[in-house]
C-alpha atoms as a PDB file:
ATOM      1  CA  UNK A   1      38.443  12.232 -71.236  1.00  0.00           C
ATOM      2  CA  UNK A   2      35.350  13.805 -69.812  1.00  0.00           C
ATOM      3  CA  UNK A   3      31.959  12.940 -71.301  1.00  0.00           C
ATOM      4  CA  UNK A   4      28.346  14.892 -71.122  1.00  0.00           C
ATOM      5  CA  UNK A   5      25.243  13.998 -72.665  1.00  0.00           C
ATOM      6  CA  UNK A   6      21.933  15.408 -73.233  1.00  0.00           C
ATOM      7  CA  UNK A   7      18.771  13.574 -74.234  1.00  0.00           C
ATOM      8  CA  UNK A   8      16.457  15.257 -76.233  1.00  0.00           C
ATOM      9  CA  UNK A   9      12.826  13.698 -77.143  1.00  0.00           C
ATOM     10  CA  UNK A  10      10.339  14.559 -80.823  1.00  0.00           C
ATOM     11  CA  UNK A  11       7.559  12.870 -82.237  1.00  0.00           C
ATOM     12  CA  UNK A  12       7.383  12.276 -86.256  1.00  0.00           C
ATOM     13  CA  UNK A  13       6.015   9.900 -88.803  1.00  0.00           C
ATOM     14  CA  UNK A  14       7.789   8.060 -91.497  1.00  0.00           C
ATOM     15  CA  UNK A  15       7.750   5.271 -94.134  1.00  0.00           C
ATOM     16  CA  UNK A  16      10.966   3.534 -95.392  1.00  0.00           C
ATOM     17  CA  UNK A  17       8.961   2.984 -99.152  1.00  0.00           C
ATOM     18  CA  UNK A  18      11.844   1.032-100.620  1.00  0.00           C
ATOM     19  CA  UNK A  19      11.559  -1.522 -98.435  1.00  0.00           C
ATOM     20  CA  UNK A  20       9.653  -4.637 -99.932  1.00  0.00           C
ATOM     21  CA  UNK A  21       5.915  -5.081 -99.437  1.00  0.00           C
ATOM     22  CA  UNK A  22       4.987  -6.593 -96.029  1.00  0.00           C
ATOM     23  CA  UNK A  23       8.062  -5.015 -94.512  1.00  0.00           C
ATOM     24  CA  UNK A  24       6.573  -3.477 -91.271  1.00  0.00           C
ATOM     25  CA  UNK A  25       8.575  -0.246 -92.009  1.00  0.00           C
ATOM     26  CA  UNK A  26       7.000   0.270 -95.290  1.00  0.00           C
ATOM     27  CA  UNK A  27       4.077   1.025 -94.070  1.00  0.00           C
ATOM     28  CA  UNK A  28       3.187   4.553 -92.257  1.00  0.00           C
ATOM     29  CA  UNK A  29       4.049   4.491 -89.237  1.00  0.00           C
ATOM     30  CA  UNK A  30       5.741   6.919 -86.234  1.00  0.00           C
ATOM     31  CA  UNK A  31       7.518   7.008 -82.958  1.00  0.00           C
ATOM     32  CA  UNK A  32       8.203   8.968 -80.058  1.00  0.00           C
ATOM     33  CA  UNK A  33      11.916   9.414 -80.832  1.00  0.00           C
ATOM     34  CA  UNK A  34      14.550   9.941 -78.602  1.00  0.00           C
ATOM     35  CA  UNK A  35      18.055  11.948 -79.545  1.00  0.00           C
ATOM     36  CA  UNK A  36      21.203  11.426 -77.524  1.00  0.00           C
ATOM     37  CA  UNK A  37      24.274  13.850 -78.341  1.00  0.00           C
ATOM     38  CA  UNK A  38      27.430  13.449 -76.437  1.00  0.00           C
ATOM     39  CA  UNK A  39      30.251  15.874 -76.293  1.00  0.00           C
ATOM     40  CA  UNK A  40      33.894  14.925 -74.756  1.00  0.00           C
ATOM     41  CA  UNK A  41      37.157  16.806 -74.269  1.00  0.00           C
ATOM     42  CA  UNK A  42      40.106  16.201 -72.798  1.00  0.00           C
ATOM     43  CA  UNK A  43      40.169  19.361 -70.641  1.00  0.00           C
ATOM     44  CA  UNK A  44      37.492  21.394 -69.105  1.00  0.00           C
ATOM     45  CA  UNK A  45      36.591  25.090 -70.168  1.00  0.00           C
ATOM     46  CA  UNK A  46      37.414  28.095 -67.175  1.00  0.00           C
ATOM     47  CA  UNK A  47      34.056  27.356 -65.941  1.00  0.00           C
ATOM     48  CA  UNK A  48      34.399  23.410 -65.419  1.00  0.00           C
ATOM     49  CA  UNK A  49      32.370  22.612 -68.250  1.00  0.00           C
ATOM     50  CA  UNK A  50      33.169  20.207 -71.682  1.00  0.00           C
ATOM     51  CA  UNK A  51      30.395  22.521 -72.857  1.00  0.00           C
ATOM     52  CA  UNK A  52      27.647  24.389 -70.757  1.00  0.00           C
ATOM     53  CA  UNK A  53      24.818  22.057 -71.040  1.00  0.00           C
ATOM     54  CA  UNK A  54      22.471  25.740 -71.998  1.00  0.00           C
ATOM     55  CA  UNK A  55      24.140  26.080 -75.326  1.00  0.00           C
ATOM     56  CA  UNK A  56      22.456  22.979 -76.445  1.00  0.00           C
ATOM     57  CA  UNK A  57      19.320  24.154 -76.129  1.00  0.00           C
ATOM     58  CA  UNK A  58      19.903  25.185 -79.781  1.00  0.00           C
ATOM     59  CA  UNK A  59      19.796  21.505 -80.773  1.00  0.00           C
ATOM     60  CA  UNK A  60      16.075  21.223 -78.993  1.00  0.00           C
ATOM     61  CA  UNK A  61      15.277  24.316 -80.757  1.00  0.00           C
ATOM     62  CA  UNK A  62      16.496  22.648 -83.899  1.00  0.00           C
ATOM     63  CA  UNK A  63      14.385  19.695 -83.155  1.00  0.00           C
ATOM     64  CA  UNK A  64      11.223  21.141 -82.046  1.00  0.00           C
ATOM     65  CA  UNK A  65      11.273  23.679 -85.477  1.00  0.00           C
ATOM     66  CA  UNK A  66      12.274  21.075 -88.224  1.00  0.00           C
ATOM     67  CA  UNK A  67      11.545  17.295 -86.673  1.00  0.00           C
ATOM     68  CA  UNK A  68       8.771  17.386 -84.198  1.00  0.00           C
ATOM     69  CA  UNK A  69       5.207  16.164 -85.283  1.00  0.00           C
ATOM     70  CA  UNK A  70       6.042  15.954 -88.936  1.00  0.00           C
ATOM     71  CA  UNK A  71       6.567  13.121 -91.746  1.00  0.00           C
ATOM     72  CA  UNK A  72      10.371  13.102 -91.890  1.00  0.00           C
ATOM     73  CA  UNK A  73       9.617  11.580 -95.501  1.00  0.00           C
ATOM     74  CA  UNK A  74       9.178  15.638 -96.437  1.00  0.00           C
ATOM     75  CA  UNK A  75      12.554  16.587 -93.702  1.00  0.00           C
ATOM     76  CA  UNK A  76      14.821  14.124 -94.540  1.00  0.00           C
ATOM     77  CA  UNK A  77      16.864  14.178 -97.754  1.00  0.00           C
ATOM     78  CA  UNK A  78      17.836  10.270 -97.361  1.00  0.00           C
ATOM     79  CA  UNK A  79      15.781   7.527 -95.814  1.00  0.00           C
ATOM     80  CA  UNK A  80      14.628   8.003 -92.617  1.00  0.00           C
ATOM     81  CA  UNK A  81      16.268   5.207 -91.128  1.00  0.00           C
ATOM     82  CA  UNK A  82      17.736   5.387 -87.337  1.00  0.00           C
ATOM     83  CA  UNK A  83      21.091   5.521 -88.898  1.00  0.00           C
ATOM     84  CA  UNK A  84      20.794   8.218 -91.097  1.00  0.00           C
ATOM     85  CA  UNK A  85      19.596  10.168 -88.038  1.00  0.00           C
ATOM     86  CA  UNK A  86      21.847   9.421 -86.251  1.00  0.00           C
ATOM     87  CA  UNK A  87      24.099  10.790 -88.635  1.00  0.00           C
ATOM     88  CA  UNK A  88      22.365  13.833 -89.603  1.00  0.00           C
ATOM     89  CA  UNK A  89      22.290  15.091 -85.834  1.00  0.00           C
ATOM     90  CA  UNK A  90      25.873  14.375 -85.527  1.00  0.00           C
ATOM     91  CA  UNK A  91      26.916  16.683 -88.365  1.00  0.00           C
ATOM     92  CA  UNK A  92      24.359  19.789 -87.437  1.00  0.00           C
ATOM     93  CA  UNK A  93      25.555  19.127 -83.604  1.00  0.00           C
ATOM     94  CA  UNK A  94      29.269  19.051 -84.357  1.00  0.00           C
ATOM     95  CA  UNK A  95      29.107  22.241 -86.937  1.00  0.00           C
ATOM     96  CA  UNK A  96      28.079  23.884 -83.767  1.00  0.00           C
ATOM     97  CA  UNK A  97      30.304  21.939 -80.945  1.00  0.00           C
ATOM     98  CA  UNK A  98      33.298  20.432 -82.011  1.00  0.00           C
ATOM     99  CA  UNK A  99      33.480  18.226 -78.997  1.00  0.00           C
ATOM    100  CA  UNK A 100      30.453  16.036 -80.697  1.00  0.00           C
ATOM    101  CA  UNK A 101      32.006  13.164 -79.906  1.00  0.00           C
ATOM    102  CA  UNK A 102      28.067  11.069 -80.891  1.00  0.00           C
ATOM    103  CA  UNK A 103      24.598  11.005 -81.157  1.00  0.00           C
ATOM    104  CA  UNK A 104      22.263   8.051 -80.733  1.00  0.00           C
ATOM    105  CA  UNK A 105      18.941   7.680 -81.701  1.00  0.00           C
ATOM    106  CA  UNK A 106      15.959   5.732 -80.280  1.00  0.00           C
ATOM    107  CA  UNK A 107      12.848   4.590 -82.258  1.00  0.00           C
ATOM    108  CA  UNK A 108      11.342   2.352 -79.926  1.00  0.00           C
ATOM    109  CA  UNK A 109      12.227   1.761 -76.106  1.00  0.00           C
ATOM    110  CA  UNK A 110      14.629  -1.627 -77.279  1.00  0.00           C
ATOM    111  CA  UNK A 111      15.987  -0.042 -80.505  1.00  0.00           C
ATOM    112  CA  UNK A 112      19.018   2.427 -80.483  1.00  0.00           C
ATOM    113  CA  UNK A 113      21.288   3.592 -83.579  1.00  0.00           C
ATOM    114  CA  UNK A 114      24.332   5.113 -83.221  1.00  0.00           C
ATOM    115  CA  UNK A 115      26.878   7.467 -85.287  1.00  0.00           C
ATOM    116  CA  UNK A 116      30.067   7.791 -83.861  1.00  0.00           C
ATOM    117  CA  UNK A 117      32.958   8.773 -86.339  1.00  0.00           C
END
């Protein structure tokens, strides 16, 4: 199986309100976020490629237009957890590539959360 990634970066707010009171999260709060997608196939395309590493550049686009430097409270339709994400990039990335294979998301340099079907 051949692998590729590509690491994309955004900045946003959020606030995970239904958390109780004093829960760090509940308050406002943002990060410097970090996307992951990873595409695999078993066989390589005429050029050598799982997928030519310029076609993602629709996923930054993506990112930069609807996620970067806003309150993901107003983007998101569920909470704005890591996992939710994590999931939402994997189903806009894989309606586009089929070989999605994952996406992870980072919130903070030691946190990462992962959707991999």
């Amino acid at each position: 199986m051949y692998r590729i990634t590509k690491e994309f970066h955004f900045s946003a707010s959020h606030q995970l309100s239904h958390l109780p009171d004093g829960h760090q999260c509940a308050r406002l709060h943002g990060h410097n976020y970090i996307v992951v997608v990873e595409l695999a196939s078993a066989s390589l395309d005429a050029d050598g490629f799982v997928r030519d590493y310029g076609e993602l550049k629709l996923l930054k686009t993506y990112i930069d237009d609807t996620f970067d430097h806003r309150h993901l409270n107003d983007v998101m339709r569920e909470a704005s957890t890591g996992e939710n994400m994590a999931r939402h990039f994997y189903e806009w990335c894989v309606a586009r590539w089929p070989e999605t294979s994952s996406v992870k998301i980072s919130e903070t340099p030691k946190t990462w959360a992962e959707y991999r079907p």
